[in-house]
PDB file of N, CA and C in Angstrom:
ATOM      1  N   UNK A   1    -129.070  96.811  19.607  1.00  0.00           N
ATOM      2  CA  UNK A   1    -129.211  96.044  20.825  1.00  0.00           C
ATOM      3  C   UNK A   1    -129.399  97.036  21.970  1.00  0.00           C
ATOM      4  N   UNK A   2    -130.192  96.824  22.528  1.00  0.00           N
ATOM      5  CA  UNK A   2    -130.690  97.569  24.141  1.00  0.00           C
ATOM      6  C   UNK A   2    -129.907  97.423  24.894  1.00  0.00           C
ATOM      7  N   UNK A   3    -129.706  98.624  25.868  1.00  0.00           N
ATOM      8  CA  UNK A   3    -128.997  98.372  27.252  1.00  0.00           C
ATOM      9  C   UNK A   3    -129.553  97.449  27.515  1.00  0.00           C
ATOM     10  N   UNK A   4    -130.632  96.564  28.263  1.00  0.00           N
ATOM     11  CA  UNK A   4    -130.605  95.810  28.812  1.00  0.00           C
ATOM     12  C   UNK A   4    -130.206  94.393  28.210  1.00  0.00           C
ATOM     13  N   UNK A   5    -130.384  93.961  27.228  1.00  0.00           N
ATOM     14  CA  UNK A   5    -130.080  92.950  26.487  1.00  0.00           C
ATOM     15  C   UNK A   5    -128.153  93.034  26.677  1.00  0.00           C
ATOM     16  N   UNK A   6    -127.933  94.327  26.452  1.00  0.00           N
ATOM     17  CA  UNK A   6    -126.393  94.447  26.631  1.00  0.00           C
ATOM     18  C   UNK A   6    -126.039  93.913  28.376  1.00  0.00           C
ATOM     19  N   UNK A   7    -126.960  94.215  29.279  1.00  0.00           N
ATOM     20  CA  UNK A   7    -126.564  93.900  30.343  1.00  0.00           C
ATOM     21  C   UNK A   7    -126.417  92.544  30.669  1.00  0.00           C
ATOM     22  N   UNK A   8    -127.432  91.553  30.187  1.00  0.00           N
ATOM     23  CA  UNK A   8    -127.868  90.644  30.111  1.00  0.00           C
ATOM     24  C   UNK A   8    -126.943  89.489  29.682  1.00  0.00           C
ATOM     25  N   UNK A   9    -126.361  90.008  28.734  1.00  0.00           N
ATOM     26  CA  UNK A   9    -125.100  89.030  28.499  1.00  0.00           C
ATOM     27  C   UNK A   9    -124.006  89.573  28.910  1.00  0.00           C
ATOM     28  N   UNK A  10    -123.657  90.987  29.549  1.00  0.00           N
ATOM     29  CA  UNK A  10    -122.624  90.572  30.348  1.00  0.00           C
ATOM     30  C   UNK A  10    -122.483  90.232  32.090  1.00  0.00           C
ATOM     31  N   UNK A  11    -123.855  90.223  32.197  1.00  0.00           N
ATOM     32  CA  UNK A  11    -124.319  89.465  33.378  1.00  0.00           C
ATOM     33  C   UNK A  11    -124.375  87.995  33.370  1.00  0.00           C
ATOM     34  N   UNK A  12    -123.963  87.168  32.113  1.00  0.00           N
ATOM     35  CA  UNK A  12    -124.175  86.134  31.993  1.00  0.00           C
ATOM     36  C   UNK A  12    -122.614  85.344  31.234  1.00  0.00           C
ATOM     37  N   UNK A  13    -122.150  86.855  30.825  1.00  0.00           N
ATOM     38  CA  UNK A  13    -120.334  86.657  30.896  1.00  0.00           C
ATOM     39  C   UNK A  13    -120.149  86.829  32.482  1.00  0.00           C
ATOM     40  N   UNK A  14    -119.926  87.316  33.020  1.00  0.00           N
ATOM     41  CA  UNK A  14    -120.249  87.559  34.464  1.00  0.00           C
ATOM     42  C   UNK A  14    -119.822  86.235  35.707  1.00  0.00           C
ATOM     43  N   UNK A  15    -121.206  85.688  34.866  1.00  0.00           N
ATOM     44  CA  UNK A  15    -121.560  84.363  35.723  1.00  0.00           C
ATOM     45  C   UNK A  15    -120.497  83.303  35.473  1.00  0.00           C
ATOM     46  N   UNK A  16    -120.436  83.537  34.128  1.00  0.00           N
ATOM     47  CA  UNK A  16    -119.352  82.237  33.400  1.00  0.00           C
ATOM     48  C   UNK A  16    -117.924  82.426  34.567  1.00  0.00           C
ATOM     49  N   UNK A  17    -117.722  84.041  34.631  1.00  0.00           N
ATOM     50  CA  UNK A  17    -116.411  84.114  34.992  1.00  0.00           C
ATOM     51  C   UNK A  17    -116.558  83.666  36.598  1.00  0.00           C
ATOM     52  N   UNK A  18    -117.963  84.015  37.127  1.00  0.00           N
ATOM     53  CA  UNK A  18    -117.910  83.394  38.708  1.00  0.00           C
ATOM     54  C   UNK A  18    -117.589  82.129  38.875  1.00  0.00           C
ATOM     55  N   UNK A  19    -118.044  81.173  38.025  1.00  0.00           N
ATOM     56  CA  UNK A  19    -118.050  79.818  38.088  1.00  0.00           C
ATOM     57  C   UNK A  19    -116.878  79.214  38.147  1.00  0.00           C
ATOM     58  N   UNK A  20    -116.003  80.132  37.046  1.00  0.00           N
ATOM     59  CA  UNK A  20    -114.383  79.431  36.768  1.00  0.00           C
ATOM     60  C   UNK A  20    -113.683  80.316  38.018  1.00  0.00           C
ATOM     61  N   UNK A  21    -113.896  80.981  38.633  1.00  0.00           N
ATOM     62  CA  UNK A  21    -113.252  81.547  39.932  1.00  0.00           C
ATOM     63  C   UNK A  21    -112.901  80.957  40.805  1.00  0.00           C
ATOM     64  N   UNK A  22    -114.526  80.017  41.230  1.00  0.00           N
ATOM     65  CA  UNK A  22    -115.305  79.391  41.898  1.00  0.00           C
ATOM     66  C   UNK A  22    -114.404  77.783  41.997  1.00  0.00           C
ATOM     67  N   UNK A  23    -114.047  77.140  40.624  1.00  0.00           N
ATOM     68  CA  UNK A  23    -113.304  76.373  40.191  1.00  0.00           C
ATOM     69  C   UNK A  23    -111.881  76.217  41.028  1.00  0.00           C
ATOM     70  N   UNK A  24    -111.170  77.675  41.264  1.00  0.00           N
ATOM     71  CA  UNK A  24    -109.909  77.927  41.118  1.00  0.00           C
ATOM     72  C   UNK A  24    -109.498  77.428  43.194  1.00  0.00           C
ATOM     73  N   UNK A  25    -110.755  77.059  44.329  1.00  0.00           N
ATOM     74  CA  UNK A  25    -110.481  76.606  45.101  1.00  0.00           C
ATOM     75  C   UNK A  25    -110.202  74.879  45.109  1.00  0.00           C
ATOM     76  N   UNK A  26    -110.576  74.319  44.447  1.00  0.00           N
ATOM     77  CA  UNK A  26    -110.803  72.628  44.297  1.00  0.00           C
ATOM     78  C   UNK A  26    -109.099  72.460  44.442  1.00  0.00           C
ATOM     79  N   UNK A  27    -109.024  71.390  44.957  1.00  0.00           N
ATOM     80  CA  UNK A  27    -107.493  70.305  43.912  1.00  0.00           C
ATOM     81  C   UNK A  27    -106.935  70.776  43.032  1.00  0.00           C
ATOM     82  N   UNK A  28    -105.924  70.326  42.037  1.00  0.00           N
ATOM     83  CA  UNK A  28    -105.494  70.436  40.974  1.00  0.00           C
ATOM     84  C   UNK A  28    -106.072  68.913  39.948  1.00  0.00           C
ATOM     85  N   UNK A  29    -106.279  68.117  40.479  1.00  0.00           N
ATOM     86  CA  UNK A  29    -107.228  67.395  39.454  1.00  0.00           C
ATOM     87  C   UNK A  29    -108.364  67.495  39.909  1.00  0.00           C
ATOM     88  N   UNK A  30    -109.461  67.750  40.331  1.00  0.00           N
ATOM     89  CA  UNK A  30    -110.156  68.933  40.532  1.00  0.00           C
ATOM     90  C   UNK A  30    -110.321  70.005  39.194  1.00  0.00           C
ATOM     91  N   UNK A  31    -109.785  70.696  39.775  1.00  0.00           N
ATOM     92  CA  UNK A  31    -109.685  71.854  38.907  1.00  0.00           C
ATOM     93  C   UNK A  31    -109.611  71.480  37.427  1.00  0.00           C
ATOM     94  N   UNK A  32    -109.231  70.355  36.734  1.00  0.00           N
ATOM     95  CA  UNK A  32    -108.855  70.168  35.847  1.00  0.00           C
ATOM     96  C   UNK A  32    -110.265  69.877  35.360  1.00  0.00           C
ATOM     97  N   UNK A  33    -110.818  68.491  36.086  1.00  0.00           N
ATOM     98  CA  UNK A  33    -112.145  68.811  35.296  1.00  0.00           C
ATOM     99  C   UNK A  33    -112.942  69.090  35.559  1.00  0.00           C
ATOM    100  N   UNK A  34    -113.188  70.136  36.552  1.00  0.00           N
ATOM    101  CA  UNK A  34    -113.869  71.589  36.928  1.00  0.00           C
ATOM    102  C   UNK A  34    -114.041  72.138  35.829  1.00  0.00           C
ATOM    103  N   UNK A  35    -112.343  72.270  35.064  1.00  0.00           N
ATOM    104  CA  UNK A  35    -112.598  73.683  34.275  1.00  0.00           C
ATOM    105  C   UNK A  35    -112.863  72.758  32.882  1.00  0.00           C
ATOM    106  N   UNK A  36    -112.510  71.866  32.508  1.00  0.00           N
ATOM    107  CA  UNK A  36    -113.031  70.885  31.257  1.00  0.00           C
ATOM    108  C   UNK A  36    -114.531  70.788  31.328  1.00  0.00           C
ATOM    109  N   UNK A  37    -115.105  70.689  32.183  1.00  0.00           N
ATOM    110  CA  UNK A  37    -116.660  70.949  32.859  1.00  0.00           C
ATOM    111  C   UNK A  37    -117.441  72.017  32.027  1.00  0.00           C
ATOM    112  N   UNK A  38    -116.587  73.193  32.701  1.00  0.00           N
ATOM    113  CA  UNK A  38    -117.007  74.417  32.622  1.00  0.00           C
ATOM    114  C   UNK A  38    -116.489  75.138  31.440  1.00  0.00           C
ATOM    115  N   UNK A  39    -116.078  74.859  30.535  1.00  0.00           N
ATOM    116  CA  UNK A  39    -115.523  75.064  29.053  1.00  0.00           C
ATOM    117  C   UNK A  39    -116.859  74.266  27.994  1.00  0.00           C
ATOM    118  N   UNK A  40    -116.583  72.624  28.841  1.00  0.00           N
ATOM    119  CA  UNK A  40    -117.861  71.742  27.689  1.00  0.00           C
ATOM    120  C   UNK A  40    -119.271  72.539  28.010  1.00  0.00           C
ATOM    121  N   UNK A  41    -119.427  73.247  28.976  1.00  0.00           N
ATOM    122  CA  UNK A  41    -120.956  73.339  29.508  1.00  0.00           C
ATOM    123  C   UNK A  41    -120.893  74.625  28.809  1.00  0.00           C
ATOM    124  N   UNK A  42    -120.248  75.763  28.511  1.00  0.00           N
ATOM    125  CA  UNK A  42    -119.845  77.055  27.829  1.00  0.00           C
ATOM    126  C   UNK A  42    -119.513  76.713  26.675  1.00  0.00           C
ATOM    127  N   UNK A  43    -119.569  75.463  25.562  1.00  0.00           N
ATOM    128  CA  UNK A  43    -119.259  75.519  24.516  1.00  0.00           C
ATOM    129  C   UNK A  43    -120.894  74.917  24.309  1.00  0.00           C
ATOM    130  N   UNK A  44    -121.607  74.416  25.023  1.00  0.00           N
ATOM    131  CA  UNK A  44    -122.853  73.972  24.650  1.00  0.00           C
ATOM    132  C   UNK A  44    -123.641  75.078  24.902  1.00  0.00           C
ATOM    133  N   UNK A  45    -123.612  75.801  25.977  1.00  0.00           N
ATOM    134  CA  UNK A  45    -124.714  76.812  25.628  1.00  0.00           C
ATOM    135  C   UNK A  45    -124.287  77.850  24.442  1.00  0.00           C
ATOM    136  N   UNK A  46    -123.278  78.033  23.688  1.00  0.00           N
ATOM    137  CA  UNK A  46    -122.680  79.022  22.546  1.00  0.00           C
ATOM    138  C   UNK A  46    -123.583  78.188  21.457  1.00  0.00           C
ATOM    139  N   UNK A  47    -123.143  76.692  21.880  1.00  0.00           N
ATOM    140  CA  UNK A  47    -124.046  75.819  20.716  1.00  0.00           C
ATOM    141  C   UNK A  47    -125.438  76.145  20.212  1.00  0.00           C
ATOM    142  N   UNK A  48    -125.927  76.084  21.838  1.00  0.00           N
ATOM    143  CA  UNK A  48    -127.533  76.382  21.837  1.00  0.00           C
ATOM    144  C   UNK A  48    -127.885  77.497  21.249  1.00  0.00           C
ATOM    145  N   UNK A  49    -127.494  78.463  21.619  1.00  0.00           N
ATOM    146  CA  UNK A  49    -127.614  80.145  21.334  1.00  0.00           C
ATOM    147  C   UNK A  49    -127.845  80.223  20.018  1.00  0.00           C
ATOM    148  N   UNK A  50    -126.761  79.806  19.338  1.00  0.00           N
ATOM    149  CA  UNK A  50    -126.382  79.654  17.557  1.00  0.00           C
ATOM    150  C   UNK A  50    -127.261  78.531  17.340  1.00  0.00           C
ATOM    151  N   UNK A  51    -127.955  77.402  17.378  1.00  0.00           N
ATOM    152  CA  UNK A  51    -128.945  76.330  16.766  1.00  0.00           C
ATOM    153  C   UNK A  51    -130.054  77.626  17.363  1.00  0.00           C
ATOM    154  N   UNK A  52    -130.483  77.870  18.837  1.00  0.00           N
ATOM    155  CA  UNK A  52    -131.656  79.071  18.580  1.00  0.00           C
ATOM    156  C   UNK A  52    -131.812  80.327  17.289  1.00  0.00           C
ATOM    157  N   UNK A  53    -130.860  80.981  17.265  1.00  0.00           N
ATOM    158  CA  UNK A  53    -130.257  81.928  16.852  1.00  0.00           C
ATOM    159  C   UNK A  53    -131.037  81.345  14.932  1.00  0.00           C
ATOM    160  N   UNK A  54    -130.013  80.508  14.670  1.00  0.00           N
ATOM    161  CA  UNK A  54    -130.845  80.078  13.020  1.00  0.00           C
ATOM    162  C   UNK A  54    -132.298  79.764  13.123  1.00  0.00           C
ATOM    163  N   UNK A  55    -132.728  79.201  13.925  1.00  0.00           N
ATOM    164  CA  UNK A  55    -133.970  78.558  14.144  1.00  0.00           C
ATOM    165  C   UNK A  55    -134.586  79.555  14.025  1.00  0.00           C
ATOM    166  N   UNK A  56    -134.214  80.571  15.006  1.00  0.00           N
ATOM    167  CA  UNK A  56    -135.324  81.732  14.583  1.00  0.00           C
ATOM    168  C   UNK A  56    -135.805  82.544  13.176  1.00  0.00           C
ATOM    169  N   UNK A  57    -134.264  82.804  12.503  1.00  0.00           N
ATOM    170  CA  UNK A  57    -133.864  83.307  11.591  1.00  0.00           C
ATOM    171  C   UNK A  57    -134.542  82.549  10.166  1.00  0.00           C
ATOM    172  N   UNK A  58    -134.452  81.188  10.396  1.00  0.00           N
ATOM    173  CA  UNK A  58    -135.648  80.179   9.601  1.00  0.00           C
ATOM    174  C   UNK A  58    -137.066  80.184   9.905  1.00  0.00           C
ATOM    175  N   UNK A  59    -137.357  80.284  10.760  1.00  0.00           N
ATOM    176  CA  UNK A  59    -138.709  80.537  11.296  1.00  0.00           C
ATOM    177  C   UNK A  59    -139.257  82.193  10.642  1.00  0.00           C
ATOM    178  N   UNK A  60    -138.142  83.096  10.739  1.00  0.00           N
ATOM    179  CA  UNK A  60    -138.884  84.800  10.329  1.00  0.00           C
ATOM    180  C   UNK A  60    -138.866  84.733   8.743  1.00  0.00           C
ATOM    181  N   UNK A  61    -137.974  84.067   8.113  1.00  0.00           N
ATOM    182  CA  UNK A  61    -137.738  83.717   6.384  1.00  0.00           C
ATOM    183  C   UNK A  61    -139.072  82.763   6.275  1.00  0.00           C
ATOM    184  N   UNK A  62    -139.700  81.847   7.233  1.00  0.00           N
ATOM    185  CA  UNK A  62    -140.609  81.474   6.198  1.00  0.00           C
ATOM    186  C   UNK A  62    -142.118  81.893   6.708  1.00  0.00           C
ATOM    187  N   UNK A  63    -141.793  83.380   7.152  1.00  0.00           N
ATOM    188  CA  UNK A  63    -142.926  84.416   7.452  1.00  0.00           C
ATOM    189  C   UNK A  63    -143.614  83.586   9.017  1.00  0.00           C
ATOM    190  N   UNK A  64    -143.225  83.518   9.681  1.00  0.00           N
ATOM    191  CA  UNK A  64    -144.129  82.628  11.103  1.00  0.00           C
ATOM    192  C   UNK A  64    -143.943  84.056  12.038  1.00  0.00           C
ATOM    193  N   UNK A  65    -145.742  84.443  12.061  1.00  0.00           N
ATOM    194  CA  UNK A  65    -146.027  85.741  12.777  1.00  0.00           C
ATOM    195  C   UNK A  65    -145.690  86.096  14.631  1.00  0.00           C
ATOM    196  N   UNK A  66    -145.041  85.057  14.468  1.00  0.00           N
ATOM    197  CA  UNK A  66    -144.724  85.157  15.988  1.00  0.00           C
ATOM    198  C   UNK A  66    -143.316  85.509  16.322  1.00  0.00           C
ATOM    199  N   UNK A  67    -142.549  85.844  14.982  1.00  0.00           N
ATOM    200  CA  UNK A  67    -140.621  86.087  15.232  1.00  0.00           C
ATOM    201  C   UNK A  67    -141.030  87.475  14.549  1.00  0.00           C
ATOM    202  N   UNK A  68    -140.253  87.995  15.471  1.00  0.00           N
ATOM    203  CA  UNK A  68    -139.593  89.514  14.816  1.00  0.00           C
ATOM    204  C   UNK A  68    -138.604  89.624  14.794  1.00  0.00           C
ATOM    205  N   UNK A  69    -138.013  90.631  13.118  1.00  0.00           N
ATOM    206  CA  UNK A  69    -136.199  90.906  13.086  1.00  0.00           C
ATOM    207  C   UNK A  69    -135.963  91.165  14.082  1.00  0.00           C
ATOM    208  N   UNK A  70    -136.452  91.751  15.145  1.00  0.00           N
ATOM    209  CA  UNK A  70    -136.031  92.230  16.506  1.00  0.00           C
ATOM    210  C   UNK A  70    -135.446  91.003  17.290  1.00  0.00           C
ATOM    211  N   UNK A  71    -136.803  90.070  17.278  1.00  0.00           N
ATOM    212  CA  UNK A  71    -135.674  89.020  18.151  1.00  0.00           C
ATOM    213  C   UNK A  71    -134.419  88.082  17.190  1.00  0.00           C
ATOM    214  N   UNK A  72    -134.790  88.062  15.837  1.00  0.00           N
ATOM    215  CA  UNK A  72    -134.153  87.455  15.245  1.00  0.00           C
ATOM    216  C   UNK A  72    -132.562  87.849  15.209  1.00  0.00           C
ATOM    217  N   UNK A  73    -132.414  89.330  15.200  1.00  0.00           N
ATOM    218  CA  UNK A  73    -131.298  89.638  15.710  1.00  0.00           C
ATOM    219  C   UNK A  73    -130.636  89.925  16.818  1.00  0.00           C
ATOM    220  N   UNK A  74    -131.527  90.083  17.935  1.00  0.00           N
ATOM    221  CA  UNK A  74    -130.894  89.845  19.257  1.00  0.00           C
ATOM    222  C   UNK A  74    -130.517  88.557  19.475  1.00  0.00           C
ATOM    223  N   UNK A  75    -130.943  87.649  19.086  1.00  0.00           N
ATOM    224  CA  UNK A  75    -130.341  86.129  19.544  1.00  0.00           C
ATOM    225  C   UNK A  75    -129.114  86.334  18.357  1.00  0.00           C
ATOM    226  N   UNK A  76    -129.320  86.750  17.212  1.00  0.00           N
ATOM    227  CA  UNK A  76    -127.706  86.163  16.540  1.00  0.00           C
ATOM    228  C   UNK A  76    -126.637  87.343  17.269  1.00  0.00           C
ATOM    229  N   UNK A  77    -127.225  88.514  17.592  1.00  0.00           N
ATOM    230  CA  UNK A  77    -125.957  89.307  18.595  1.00  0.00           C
ATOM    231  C   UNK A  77    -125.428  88.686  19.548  1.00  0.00           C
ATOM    232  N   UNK A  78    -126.441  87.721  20.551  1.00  0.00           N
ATOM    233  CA  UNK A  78    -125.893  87.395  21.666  1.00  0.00           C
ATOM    234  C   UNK A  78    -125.054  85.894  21.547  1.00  0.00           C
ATOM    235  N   UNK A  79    -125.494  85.169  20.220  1.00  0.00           N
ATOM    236  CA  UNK A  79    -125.029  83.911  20.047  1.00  0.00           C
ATOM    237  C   UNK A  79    -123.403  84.337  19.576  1.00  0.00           C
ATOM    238  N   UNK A  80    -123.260  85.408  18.865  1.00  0.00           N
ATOM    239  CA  UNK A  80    -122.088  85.981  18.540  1.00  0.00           C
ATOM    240  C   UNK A  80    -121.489  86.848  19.252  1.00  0.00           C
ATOM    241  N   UNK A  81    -121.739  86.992  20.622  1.00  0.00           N
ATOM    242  CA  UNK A  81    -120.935  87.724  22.016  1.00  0.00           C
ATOM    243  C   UNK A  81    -120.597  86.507  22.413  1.00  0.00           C
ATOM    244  N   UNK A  82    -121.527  85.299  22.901  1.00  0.00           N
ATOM    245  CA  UNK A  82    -121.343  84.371  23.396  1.00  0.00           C
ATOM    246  C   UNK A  82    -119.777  83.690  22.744  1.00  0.00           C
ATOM    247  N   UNK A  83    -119.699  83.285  21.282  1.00  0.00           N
ATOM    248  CA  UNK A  83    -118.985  83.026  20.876  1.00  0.00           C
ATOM    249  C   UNK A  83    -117.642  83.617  20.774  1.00  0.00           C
ATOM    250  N   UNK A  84    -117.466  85.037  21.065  1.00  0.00           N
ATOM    251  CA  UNK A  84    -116.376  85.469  20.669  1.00  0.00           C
ATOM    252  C   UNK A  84    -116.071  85.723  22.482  1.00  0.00           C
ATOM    253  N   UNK A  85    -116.712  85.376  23.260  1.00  0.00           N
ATOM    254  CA  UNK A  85    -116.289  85.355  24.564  1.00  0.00           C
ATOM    255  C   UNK A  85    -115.379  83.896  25.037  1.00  0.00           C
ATOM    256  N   UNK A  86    -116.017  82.653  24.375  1.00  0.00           N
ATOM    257  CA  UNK A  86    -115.475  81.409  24.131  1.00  0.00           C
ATOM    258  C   UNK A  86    -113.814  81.504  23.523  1.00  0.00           C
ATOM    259  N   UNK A  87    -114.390  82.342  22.634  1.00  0.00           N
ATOM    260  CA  UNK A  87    -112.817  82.868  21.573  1.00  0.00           C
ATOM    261  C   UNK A  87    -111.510  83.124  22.307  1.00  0.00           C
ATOM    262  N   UNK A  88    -112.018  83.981  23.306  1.00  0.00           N
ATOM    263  CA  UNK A  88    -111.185  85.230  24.157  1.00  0.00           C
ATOM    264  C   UNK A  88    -110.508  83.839  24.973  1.00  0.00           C
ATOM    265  N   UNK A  89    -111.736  83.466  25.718  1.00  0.00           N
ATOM    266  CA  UNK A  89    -110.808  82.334  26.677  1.00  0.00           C
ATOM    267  C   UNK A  89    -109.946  81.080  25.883  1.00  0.00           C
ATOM    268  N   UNK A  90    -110.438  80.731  25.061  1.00  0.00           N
ATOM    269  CA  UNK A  90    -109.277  79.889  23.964  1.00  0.00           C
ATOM    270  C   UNK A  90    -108.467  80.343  23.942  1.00  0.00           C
ATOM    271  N   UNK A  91    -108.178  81.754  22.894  1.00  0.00           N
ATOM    272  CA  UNK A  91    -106.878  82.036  22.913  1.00  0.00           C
ATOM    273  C   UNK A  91    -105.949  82.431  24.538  1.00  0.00           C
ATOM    274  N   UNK A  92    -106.606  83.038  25.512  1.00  0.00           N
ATOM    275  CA  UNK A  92    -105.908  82.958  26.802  1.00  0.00           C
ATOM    276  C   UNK A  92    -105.101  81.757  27.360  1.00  0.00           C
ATOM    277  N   UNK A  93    -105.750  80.742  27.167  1.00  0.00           N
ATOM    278  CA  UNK A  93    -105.487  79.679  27.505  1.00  0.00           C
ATOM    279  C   UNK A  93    -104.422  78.660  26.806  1.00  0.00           C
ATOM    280  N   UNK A  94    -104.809  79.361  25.682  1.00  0.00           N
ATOM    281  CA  UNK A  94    -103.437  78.586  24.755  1.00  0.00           C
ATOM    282  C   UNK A  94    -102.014  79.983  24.934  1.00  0.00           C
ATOM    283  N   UNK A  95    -102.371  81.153  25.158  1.00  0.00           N
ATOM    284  CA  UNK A  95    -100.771  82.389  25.027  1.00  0.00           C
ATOM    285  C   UNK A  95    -100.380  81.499  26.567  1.00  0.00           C
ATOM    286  N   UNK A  96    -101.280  81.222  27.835  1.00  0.00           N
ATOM    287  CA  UNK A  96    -100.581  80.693  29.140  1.00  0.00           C
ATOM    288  C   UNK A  96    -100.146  79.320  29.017  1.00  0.00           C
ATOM    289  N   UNK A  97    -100.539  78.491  28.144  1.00  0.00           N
ATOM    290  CA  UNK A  97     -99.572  77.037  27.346  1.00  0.00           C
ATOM    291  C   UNK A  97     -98.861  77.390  27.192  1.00  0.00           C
ATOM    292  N   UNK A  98     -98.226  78.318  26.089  1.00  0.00           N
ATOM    293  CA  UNK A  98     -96.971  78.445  25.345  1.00  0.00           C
ATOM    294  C   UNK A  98     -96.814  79.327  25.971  1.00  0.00           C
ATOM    295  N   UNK A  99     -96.584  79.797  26.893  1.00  0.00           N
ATOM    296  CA  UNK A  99     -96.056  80.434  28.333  1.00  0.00           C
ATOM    297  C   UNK A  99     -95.249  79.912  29.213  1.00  0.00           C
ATOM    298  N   UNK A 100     -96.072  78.722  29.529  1.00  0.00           N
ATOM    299  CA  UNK A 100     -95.424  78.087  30.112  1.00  0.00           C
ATOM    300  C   UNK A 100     -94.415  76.943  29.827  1.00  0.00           C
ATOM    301  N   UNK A 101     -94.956  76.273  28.515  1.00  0.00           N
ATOM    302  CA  UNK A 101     -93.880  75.751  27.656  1.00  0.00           C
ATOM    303  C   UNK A 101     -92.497  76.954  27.785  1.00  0.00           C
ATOM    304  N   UNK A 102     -92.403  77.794  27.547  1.00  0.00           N
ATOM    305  CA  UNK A 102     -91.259  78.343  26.958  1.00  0.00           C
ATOM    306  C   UNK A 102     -90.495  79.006  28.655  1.00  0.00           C
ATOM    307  N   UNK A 103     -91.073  78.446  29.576  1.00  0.00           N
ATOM    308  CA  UNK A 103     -90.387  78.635  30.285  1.00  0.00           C
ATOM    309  C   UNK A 103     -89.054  77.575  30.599  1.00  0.00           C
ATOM    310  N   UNK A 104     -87.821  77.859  30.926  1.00  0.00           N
ATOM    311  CA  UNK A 104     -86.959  77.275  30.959  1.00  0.00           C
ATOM    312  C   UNK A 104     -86.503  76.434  32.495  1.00  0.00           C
ATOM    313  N   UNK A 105     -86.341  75.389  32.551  1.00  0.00           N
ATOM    314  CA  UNK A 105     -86.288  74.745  33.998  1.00  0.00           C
ATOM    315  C   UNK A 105     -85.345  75.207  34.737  1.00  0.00           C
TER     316      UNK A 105
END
């Protein structure tokens, strides 16, 4: 993967994180489905990435002169940054649940 392709998605981790920042002025219900918003809209483009990502990968397997391993594996790199960036904020979000669960009144 290229520097720039590397930049590219974390210019676009980046963005994700501006948005939920961005989130963190609203209400508290507000915020709630601000960030339910912005989780469903970040679990659909991971979606997209990965349905692109095979598509291509089916498209270079049944020889179509217009895909190269090149792109075929830059989209499954980035569909699999994408995803394990999704990952990161799941588990964050669930250690600050049971965080706060286990706090005592």
């Amino acid at each position: 993967m290229s520097d720039v392709q590397i930049r590219q998605v974390l210019e676009a981790m980046r963005a994700l994180s501006a948005r939920a920042a961005a989130g963190a002025a609203e209400t508290q219900a507000t915020q709630a489905k601000g960030f339910a918003k912005l989780l469903e809209s970040s679990l659909a483009e991971v979606a997209a990435a990965q349905r692109q990502a095979a598509d291509l990968a089916k498209r270079f397997e049944q020889g179509a002169p217009d895909v190269s391993l090149v792109d075929v594996m830059v989209s499954m790199q980035k569909a699999s940054l994408q995803f394990e960036a999704v990952t990161q904020v799941r588990n964050r979000v669930i250690a600050a649940y049971q965080e706060i669960m286990n706090m005592q009144v």
